[in-house]
C-alpha atoms as a PDB file:
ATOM      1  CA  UNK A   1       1.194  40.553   8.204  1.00  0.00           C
ATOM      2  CA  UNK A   2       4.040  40.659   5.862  1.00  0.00           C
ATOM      3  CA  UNK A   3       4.698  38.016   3.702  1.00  0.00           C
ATOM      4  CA  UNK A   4       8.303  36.420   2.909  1.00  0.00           C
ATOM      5  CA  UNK A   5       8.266  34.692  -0.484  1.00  0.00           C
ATOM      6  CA  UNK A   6      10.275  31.422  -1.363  1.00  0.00           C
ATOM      7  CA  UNK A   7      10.659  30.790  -5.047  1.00  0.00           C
ATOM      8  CA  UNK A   8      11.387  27.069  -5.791  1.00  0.00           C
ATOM      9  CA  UNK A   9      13.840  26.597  -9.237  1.00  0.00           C
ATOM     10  CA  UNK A  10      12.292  22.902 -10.693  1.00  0.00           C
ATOM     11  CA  UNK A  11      14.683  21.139 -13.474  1.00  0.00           C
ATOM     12  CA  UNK A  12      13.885  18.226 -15.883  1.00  0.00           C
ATOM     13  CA  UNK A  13      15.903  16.190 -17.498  1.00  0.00           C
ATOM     14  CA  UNK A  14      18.363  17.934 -20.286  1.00  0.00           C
ATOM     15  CA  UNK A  15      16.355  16.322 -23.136  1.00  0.00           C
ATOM     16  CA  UNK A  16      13.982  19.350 -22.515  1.00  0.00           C
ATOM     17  CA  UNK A  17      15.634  21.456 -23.996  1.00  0.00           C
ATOM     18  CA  UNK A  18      16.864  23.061 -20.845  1.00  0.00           C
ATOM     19  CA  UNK A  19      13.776  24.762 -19.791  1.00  0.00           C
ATOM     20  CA  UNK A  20      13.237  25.666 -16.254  1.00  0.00           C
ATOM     21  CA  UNK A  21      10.226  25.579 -14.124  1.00  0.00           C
ATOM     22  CA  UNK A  22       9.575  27.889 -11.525  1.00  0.00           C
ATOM     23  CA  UNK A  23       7.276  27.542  -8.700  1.00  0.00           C
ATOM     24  CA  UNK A  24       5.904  30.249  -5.842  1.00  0.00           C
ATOM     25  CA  UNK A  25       5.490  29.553  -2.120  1.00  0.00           C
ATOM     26  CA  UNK A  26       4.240  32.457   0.459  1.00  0.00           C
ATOM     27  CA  UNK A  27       5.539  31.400   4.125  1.00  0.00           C
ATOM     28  CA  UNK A  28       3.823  33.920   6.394  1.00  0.00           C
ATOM     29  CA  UNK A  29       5.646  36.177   8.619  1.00  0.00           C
ATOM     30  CA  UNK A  30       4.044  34.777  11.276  1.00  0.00           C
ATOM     31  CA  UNK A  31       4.831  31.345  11.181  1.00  0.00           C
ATOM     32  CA  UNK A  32       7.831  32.015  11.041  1.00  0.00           C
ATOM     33  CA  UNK A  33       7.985  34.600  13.962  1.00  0.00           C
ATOM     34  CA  UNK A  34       5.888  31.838  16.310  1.00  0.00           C
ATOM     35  CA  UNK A  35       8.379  28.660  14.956  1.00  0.00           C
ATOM     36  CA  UNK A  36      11.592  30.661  15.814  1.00  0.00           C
ATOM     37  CA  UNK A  37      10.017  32.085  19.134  1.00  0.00           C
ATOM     38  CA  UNK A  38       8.979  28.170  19.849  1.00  0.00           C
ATOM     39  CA  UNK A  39      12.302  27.092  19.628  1.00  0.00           C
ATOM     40  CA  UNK A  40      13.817  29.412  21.294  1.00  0.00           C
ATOM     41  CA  UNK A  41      11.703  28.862  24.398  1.00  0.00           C
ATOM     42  CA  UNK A  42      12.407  24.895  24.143  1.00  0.00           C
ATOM     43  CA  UNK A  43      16.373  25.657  24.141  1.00  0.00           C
ATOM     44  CA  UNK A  44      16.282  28.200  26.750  1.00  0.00           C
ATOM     45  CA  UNK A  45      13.734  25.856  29.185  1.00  0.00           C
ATOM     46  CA  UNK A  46      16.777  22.654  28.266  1.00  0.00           C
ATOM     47  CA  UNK A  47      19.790  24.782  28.933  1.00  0.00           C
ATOM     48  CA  UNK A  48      18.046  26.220  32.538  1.00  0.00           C
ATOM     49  CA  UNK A  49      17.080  22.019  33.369  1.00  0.00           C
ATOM     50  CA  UNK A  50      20.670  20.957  32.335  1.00  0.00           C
ATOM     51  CA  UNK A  51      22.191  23.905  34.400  1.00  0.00           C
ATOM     52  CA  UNK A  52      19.656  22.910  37.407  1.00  0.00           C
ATOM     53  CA  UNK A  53      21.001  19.380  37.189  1.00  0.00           C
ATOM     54  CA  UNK A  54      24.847  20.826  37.384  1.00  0.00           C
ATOM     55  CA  UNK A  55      24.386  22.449  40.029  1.00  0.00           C
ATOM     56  CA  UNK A  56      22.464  20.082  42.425  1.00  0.00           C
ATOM     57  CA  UNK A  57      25.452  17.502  41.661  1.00  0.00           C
ATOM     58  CA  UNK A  58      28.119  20.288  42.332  1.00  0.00           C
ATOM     59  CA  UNK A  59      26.101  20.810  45.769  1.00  0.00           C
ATOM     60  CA  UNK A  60      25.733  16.570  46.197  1.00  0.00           C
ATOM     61  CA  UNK A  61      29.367  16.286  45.624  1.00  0.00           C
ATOM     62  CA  UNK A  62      30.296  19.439  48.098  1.00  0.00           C
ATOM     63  CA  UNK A  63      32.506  21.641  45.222  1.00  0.00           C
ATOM     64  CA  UNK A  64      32.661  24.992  46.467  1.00  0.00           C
ATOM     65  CA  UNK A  65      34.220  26.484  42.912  1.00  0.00           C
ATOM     66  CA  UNK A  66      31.802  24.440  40.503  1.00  0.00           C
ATOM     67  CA  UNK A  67      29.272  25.594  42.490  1.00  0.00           C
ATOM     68  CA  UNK A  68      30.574  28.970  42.430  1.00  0.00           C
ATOM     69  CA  UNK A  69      31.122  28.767  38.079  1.00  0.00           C
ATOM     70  CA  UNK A  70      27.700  27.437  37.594  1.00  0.00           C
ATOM     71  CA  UNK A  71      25.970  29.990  40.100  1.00  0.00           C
ATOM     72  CA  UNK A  72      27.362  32.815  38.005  1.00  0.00           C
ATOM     73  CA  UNK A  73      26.239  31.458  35.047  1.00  0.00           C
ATOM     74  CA  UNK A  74      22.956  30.694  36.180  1.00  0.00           C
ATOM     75  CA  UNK A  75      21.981  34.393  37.030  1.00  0.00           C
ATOM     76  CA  UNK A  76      20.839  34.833  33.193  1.00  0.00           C
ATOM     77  CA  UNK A  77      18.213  32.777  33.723  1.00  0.00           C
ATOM     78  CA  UNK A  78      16.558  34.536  36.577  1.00  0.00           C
END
C-alpha cells in the first residue's frame, strides 16, 4: 500500500545556535483508510439510534408533522 509521510520539525532552545531537528514518521495508507472508515460507521450507526429515538417519541406523543419531518429524513438510512 501507499505510504503517506509525516515529517515532525523538533526545536531546542535558541542557545543552539538555531539548529533544527527533523524527524520521519510513515503512517500507512491503510490505517488511515480503516480509522476514517471506523469512524464513519460509529457516526452513521449514532445519528440512525438518535433518529430512531425521535421518531418513536414523535409517534408516543401522536405529531403527525414531526413524524412526517423525521420520516423523510430517515429514508437515507435505509
Amino acid at each position: 500500500m501507499r505510504k503517506q509521510k509525516v515529517i515532525y520539525v523538533l526545536r531546542r532552545d535558541p542557545g543552539f545556535r538555531n539548529r533544527e531537528i527533523t524527524a520521519k514518521k510513515e503512517l500507512s495508507f491503510g490505517i488511515r483508510l480503516a480509522s476514517r472508515l471506523l469512524l464513519d460507521q460509529l457516526s452513521f450507526q449514532f445519528n440512525k439510534e438518535r433518529l430512531n429515538k425521535q421518531i418513536n417519541s414523535a409517534i408516543d406523543n401522536n405529531d403527525r408533522e414531526e413524524f412526517d419531518r423525521l420520516s423523510e429524513q430517515y429514508q437515507f438510512y435505509t
